[in-house]
N, C-alpha and C. Protein backbone atom coordinates (compact mmCIF):
# COMPACT_ATOMS: atom_id res chain seq x y z
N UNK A 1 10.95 -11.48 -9.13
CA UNK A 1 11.17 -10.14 -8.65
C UNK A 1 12.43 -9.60 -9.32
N UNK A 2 12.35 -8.71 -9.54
CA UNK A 2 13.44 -7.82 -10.43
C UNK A 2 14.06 -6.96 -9.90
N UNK A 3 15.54 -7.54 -9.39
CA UNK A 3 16.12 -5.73 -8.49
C UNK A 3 17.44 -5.41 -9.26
N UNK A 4 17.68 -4.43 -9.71
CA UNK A 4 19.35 -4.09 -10.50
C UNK A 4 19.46 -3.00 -9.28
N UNK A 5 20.31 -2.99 -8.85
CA UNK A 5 21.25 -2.07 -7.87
C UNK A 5 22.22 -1.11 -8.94
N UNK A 6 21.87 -0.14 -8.56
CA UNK A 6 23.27 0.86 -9.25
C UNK A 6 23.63 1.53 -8.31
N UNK A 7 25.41 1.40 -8.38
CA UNK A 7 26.05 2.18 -7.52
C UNK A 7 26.45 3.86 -7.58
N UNK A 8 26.35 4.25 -6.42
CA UNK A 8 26.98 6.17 -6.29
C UNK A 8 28.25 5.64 -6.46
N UNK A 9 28.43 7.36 -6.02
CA UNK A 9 29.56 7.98 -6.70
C UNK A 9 31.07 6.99 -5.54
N UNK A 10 30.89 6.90 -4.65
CA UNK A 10 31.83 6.17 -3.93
C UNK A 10 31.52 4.20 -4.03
N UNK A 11 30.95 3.90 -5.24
CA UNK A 11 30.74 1.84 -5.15
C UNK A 11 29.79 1.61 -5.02
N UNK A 12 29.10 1.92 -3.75
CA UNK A 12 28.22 1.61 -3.03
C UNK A 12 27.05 1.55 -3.48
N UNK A 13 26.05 -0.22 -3.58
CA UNK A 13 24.82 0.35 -4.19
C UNK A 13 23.87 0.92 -3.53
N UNK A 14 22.64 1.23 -4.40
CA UNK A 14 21.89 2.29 -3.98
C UNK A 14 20.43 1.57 -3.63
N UNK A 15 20.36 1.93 -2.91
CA UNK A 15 18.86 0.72 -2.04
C UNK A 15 17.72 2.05 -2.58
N UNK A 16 16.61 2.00 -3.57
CA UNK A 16 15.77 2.92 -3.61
C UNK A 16 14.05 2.41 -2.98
N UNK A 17 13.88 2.64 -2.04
CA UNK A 17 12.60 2.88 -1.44
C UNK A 17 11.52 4.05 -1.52
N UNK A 18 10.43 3.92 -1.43
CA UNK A 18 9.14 4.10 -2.22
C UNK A 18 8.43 4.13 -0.82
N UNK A 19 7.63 5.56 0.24
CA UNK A 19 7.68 5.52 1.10
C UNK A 19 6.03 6.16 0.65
N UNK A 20 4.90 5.68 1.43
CA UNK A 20 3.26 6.11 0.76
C UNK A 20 2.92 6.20 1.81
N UNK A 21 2.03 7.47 2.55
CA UNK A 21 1.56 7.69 3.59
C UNK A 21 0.29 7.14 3.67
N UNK A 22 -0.33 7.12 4.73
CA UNK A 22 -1.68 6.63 5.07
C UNK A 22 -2.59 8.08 5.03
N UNK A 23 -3.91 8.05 5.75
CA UNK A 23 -4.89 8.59 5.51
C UNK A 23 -6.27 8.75 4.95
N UNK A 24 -6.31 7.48 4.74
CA UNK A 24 -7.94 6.96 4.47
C UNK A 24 -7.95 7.65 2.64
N UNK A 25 -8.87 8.64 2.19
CA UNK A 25 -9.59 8.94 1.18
C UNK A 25 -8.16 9.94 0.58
N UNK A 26 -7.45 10.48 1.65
CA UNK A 26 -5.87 11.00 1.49
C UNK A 26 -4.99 10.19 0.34
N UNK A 27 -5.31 9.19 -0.08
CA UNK A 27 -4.55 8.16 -0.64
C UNK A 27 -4.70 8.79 -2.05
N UNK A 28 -5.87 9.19 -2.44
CA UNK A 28 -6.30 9.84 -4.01
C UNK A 28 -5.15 10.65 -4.39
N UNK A 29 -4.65 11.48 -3.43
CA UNK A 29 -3.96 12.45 -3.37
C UNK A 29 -2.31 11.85 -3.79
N UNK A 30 -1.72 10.84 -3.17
CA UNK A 30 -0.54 9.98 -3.35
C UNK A 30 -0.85 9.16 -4.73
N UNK A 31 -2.20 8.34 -4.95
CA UNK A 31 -2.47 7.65 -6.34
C UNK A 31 -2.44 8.66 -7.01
N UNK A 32 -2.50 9.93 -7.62
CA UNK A 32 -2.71 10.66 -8.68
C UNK A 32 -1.37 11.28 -8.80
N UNK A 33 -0.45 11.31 -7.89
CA UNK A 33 0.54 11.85 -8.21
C UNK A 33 1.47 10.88 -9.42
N UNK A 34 1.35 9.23 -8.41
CA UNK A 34 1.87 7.96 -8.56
C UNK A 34 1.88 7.91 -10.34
N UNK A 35 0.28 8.03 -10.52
CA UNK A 35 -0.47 8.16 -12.08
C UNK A 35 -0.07 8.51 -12.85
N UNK A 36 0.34 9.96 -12.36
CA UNK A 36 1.78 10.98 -13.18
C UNK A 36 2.56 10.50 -13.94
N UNK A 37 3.64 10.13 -12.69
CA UNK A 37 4.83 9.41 -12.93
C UNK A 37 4.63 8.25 -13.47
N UNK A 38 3.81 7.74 -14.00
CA UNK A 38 3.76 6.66 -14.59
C UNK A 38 3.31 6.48 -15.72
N UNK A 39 2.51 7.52 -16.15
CA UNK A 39 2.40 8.08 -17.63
C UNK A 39 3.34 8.82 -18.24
N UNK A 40 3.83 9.74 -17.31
CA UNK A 40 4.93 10.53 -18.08
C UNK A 40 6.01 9.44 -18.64
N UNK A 41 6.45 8.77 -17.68
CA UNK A 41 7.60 7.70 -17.88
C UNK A 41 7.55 6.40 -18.52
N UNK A 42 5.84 6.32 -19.06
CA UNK A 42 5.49 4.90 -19.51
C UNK A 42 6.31 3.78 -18.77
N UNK A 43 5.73 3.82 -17.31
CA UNK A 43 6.13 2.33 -16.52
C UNK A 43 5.38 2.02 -15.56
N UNK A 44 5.89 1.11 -15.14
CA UNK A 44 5.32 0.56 -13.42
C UNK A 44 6.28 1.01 -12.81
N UNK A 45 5.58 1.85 -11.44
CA UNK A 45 6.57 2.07 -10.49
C UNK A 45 7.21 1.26 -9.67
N UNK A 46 7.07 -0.44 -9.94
CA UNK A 46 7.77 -0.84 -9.04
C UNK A 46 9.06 -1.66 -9.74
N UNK A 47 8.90 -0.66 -11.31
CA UNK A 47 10.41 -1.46 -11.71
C UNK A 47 11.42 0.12 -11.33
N UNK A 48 10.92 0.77 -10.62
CA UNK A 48 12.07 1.73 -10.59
C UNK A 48 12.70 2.03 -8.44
N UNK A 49 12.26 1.37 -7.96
CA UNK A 49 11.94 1.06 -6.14
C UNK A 49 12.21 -0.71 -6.06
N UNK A 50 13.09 -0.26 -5.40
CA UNK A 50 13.66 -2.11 -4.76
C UNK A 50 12.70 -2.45 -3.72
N UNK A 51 12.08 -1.47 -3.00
CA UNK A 51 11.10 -1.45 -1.70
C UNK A 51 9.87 -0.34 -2.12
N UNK A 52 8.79 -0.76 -1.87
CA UNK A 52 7.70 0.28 -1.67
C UNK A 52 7.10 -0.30 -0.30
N UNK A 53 7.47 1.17 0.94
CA UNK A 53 6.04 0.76 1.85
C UNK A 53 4.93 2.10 1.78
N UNK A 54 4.36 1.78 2.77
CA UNK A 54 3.54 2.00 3.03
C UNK A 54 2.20 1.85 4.58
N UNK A 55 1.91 2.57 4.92
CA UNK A 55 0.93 2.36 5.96
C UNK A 55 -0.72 2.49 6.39
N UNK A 56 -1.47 1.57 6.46
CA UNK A 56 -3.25 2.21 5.83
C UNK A 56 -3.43 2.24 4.00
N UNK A 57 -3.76 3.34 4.12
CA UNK A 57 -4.21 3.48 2.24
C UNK A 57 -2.55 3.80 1.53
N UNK A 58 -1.32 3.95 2.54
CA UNK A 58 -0.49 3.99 1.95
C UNK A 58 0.18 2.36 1.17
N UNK A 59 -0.53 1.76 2.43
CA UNK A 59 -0.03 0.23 2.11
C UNK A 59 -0.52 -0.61 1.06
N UNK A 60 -2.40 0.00 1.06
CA UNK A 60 -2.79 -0.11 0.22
C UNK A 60 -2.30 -0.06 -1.41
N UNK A 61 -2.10 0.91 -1.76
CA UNK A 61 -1.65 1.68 -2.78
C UNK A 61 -0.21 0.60 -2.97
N UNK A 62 0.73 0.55 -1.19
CA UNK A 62 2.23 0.10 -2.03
C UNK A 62 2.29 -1.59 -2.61
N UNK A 63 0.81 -2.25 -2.12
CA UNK A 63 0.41 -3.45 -2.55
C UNK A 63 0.34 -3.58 -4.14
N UNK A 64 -0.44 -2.50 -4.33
CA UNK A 64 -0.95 -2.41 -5.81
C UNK A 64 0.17 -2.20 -6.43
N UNK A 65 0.83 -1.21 -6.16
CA UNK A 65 1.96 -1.05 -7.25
C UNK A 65 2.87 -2.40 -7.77
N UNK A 66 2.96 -2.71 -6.25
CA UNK A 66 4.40 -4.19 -6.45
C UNK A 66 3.68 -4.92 -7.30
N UNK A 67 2.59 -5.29 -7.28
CA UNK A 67 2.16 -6.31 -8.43
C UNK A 67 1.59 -5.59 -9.59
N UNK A 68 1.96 -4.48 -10.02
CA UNK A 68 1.77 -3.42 -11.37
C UNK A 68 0.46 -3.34 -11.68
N UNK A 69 -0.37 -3.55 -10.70
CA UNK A 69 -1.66 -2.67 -10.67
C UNK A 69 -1.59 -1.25 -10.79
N UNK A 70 -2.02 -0.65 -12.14
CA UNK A 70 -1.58 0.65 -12.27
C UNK A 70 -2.22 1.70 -11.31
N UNK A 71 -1.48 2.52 -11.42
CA UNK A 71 -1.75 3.62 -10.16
C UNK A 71 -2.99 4.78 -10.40
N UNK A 72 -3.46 4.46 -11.95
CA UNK A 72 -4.69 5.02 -11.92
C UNK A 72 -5.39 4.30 -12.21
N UNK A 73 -5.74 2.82 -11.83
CA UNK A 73 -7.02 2.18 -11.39
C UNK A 73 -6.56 2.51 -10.39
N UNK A 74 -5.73 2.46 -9.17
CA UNK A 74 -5.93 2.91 -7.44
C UNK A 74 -6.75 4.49 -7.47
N UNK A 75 -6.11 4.93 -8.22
CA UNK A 75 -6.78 6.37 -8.21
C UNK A 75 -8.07 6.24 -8.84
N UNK A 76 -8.52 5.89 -9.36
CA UNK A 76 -9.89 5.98 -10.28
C UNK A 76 -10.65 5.08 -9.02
N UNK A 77 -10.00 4.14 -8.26
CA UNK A 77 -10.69 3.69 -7.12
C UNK A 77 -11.29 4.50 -6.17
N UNK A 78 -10.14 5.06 -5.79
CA UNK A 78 -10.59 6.51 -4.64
C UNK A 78 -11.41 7.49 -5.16
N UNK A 79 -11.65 7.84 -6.09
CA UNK A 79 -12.28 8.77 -6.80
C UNK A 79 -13.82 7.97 -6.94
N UNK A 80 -14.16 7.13 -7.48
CA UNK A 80 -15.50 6.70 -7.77
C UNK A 80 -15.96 5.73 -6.20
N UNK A 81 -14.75 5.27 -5.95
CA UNK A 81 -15.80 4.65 -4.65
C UNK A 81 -15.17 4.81 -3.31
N UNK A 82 -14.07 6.34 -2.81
CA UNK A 82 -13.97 6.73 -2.30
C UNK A 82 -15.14 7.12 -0.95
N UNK A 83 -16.17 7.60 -1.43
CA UNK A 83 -17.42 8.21 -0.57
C UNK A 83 -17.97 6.48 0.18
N UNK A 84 -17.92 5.52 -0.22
CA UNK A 84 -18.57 4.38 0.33
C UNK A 84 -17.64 3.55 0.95
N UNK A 85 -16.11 3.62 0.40
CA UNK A 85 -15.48 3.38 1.66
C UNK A 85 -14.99 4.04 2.65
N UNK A 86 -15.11 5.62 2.63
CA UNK A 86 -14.41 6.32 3.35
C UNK A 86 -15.66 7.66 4.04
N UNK A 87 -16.75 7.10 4.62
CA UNK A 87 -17.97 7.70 4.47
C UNK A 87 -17.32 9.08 5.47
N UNK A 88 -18.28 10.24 5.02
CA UNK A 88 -17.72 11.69 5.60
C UNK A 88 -18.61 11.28 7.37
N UNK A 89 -18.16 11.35 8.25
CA UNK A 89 -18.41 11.57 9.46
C UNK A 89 -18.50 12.31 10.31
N UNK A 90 -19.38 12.63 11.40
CA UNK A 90 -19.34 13.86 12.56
C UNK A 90 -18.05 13.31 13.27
N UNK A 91 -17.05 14.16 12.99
CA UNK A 91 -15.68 13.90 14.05
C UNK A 91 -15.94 13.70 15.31
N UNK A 92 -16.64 14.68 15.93
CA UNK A 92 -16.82 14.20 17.33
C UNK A 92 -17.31 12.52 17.72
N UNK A 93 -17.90 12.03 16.76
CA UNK A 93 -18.71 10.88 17.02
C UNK A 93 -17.55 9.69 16.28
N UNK A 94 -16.97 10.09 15.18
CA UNK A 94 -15.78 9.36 14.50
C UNK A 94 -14.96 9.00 15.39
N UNK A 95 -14.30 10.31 16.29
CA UNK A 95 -13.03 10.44 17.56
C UNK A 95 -13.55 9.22 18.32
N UNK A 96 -14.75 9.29 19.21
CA UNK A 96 -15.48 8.22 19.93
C UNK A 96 -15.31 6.78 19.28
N UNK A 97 -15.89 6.80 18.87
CA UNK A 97 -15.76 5.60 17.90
C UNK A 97 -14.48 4.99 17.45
N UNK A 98 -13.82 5.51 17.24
CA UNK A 98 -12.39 5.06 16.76
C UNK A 98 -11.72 5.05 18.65
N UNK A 99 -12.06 5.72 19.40
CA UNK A 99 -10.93 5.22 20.53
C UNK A 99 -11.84 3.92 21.45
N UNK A 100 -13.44 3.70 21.05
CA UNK A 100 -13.52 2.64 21.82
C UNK A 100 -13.58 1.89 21.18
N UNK A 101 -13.74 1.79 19.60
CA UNK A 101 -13.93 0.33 18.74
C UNK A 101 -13.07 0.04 18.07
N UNK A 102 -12.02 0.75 17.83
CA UNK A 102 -10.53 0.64 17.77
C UNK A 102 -11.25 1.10 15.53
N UNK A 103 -11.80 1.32 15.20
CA UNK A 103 -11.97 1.40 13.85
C UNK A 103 -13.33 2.58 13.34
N UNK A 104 -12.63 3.20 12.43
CA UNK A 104 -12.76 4.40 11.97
C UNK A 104 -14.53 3.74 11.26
N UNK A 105 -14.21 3.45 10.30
CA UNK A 105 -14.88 2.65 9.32
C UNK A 105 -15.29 1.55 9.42
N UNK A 106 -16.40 1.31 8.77
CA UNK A 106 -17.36 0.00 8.42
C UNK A 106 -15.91 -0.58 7.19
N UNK A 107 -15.58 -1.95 7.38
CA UNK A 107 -14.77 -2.30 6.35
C UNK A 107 -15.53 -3.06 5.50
N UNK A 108 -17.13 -3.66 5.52
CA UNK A 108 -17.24 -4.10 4.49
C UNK A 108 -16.68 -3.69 2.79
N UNK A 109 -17.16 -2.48 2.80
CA UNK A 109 -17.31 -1.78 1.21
C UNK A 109 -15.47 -2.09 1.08
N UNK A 110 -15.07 -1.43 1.50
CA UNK A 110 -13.13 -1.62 1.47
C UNK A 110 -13.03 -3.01 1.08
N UNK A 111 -13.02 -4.11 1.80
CA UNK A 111 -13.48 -5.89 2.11
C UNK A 111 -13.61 -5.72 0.21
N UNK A 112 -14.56 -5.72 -0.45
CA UNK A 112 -15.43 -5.84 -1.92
C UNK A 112 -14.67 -5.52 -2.53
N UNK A 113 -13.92 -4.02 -2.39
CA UNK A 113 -13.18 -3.30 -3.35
C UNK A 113 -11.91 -4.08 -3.50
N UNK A 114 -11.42 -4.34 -2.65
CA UNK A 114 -9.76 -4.92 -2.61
C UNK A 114 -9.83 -6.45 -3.13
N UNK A 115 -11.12 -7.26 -2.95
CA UNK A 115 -11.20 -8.25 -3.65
C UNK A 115 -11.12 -8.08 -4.94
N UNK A 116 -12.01 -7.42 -5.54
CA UNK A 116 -12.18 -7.07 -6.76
C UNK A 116 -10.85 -6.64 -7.76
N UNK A 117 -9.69 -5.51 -6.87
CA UNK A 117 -8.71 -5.49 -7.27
C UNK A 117 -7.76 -6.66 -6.98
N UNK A 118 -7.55 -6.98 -6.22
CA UNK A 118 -6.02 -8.16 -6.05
C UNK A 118 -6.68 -9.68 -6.42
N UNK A 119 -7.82 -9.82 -6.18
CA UNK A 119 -8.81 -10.90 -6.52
C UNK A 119 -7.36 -12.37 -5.91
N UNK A 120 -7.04 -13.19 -6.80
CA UNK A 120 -6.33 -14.24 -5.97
C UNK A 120 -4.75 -14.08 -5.21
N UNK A 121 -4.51 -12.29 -6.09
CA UNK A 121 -3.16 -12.09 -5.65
C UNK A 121 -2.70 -12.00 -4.31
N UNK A 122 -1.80 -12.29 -4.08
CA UNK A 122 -0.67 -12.49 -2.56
C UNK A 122 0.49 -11.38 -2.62
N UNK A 123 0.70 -11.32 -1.60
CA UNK A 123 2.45 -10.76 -1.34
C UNK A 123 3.59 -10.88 -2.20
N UNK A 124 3.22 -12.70 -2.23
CA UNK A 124 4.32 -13.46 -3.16
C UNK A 124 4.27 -13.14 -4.17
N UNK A 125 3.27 -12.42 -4.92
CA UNK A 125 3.44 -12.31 -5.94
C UNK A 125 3.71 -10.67 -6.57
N UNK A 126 4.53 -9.78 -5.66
CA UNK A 126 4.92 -8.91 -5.87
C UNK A 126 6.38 -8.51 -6.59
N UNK A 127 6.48 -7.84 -6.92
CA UNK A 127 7.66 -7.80 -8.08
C UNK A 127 8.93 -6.55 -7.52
N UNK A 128 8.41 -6.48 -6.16
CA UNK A 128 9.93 -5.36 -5.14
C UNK A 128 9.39 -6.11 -3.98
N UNK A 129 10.23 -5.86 -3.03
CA UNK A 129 9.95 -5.81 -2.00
C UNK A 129 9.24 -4.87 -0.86
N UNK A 130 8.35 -5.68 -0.29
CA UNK A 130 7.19 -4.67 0.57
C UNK A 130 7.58 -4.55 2.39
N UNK A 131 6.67 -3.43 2.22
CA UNK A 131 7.25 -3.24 4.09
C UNK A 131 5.42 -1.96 4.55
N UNK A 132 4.36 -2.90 4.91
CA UNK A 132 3.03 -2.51 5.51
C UNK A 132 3.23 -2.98 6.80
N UNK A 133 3.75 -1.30 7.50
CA UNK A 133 3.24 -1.86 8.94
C UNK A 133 1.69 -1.66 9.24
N UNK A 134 1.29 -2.34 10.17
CA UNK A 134 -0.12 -2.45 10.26
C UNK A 134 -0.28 -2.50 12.03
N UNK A 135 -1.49 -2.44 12.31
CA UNK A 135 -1.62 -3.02 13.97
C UNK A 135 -2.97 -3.88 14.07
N UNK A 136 -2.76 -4.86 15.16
CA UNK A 136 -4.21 -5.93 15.26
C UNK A 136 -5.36 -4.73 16.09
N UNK A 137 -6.47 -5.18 15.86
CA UNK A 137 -7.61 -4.39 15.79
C UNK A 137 -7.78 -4.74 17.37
N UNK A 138 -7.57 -6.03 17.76
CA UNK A 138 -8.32 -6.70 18.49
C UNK A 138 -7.46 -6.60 20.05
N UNK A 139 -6.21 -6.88 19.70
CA UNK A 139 -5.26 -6.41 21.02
C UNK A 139 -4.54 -5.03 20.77
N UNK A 140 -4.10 -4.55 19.70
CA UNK A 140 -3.76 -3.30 19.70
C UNK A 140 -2.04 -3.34 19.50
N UNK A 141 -1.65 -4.79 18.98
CA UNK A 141 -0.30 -5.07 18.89
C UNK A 141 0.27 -4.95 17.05
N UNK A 142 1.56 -3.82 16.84
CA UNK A 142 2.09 -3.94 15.52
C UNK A 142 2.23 -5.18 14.90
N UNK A 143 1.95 -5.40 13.97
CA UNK A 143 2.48 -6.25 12.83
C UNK A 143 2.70 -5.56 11.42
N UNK A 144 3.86 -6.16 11.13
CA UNK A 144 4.68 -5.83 10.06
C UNK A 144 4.17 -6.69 8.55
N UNK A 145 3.75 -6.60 7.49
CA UNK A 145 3.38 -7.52 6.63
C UNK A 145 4.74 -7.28 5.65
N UNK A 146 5.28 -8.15 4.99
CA UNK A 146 6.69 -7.99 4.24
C UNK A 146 6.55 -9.20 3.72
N UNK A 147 7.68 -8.65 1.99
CA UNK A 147 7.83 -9.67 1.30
C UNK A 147 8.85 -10.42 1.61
N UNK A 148 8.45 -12.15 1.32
CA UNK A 148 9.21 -13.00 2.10
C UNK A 148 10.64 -13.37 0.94
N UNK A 149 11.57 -13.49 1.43
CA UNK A 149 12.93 -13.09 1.21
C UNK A 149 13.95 -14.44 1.95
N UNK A 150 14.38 -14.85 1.14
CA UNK A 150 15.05 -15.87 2.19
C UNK A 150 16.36 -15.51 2.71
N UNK A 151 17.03 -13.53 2.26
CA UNK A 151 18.36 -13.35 3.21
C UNK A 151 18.11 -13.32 4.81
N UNK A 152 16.75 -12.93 4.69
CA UNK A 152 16.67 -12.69 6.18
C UNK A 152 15.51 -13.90 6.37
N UNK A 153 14.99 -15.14 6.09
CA UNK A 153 14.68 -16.22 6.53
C UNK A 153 13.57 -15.93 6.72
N UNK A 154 12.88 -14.79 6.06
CA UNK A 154 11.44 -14.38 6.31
C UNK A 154 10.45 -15.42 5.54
N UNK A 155 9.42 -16.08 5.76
CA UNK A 155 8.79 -16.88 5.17
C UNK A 155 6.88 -16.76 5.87
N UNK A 156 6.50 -15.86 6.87
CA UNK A 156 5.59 -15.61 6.71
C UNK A 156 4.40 -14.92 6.28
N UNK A 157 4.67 -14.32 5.55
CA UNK A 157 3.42 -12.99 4.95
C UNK A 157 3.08 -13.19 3.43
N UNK A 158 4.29 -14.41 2.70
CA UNK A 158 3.86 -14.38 1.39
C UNK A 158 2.24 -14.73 0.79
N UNK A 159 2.02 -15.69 1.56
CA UNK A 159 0.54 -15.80 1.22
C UNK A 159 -0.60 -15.23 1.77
């Protein structure tokens, strides 16, 4: 993992974080910007962010980056197989559905896609540090997924 700190104007270094919203098929919208900046600047965005999070398709996305999965295969993701993971729904029946089954979406197709992209990759093998909060489906309790770091003795999420 690669972090150079540069300090402001008073010493102090500068912690730069990389903050990606959620929103299901919304994510196209954050990957294409990402795409931008990453052509214009010829880089990976996660040599320029000590931290990228993220939450949902934001987390998604801040996965991909840390391990320099470029940001337009994420985008070229949402774009071609956007409609099959993110199928258009009657809201009224979506709303229902999401407050008694706790889930929006069928996750198979998502399940395929994310294999296909990260295939054996892990946490550990991210190149900034990550911060996906998430929640269990099943009790309805936060969990935090983060890269493991030994200042703060973190050692569960790398794999």
């Amino acid at each position: 993992m690669v972090q150079s700190y540069k300090l402001n104007d008073s010493g102090s270094p500068i912690f730069k974080v990389l903050s990606i919203d959620g929103g299901g098929i919304k994510g196209l919208y954050s990957a294409k910007i990402l795409e931008h900046f990453e052509e214009r600047f010829n880089c990976h965005i996660s040599d320029y962010f000590d931290m990228i999070c993220g939450t949902s398709t934001g987390g998604l996305l801040a996965l991909a980056l840390s391990l320099n999965i470029p940001a337009s295969l994420m985008s070229n993701l949402y774009y071609s197989r956007g409609k099959q993971i993110f199928p258009q729904q009657n809201t009224f029946l979506s709303s229902l559905k999401q407050l008694f089954l706790r889930s929006k979406y069928d996750n198979r197709e998502l399940k395929r896609v994310l294999q296909e992209i990260f295939g054996e990759q892990t946490i550990s093998d991210s190149r900034c540090l990550l911060c996906i909060p998430a929640f269990s489906l099943t009790d309805g309790r936060p969990f935090i997924f983060k890269y493991d770091h030994a200042e703060g003795n973190l050692c569960r999420d790398g794999k």
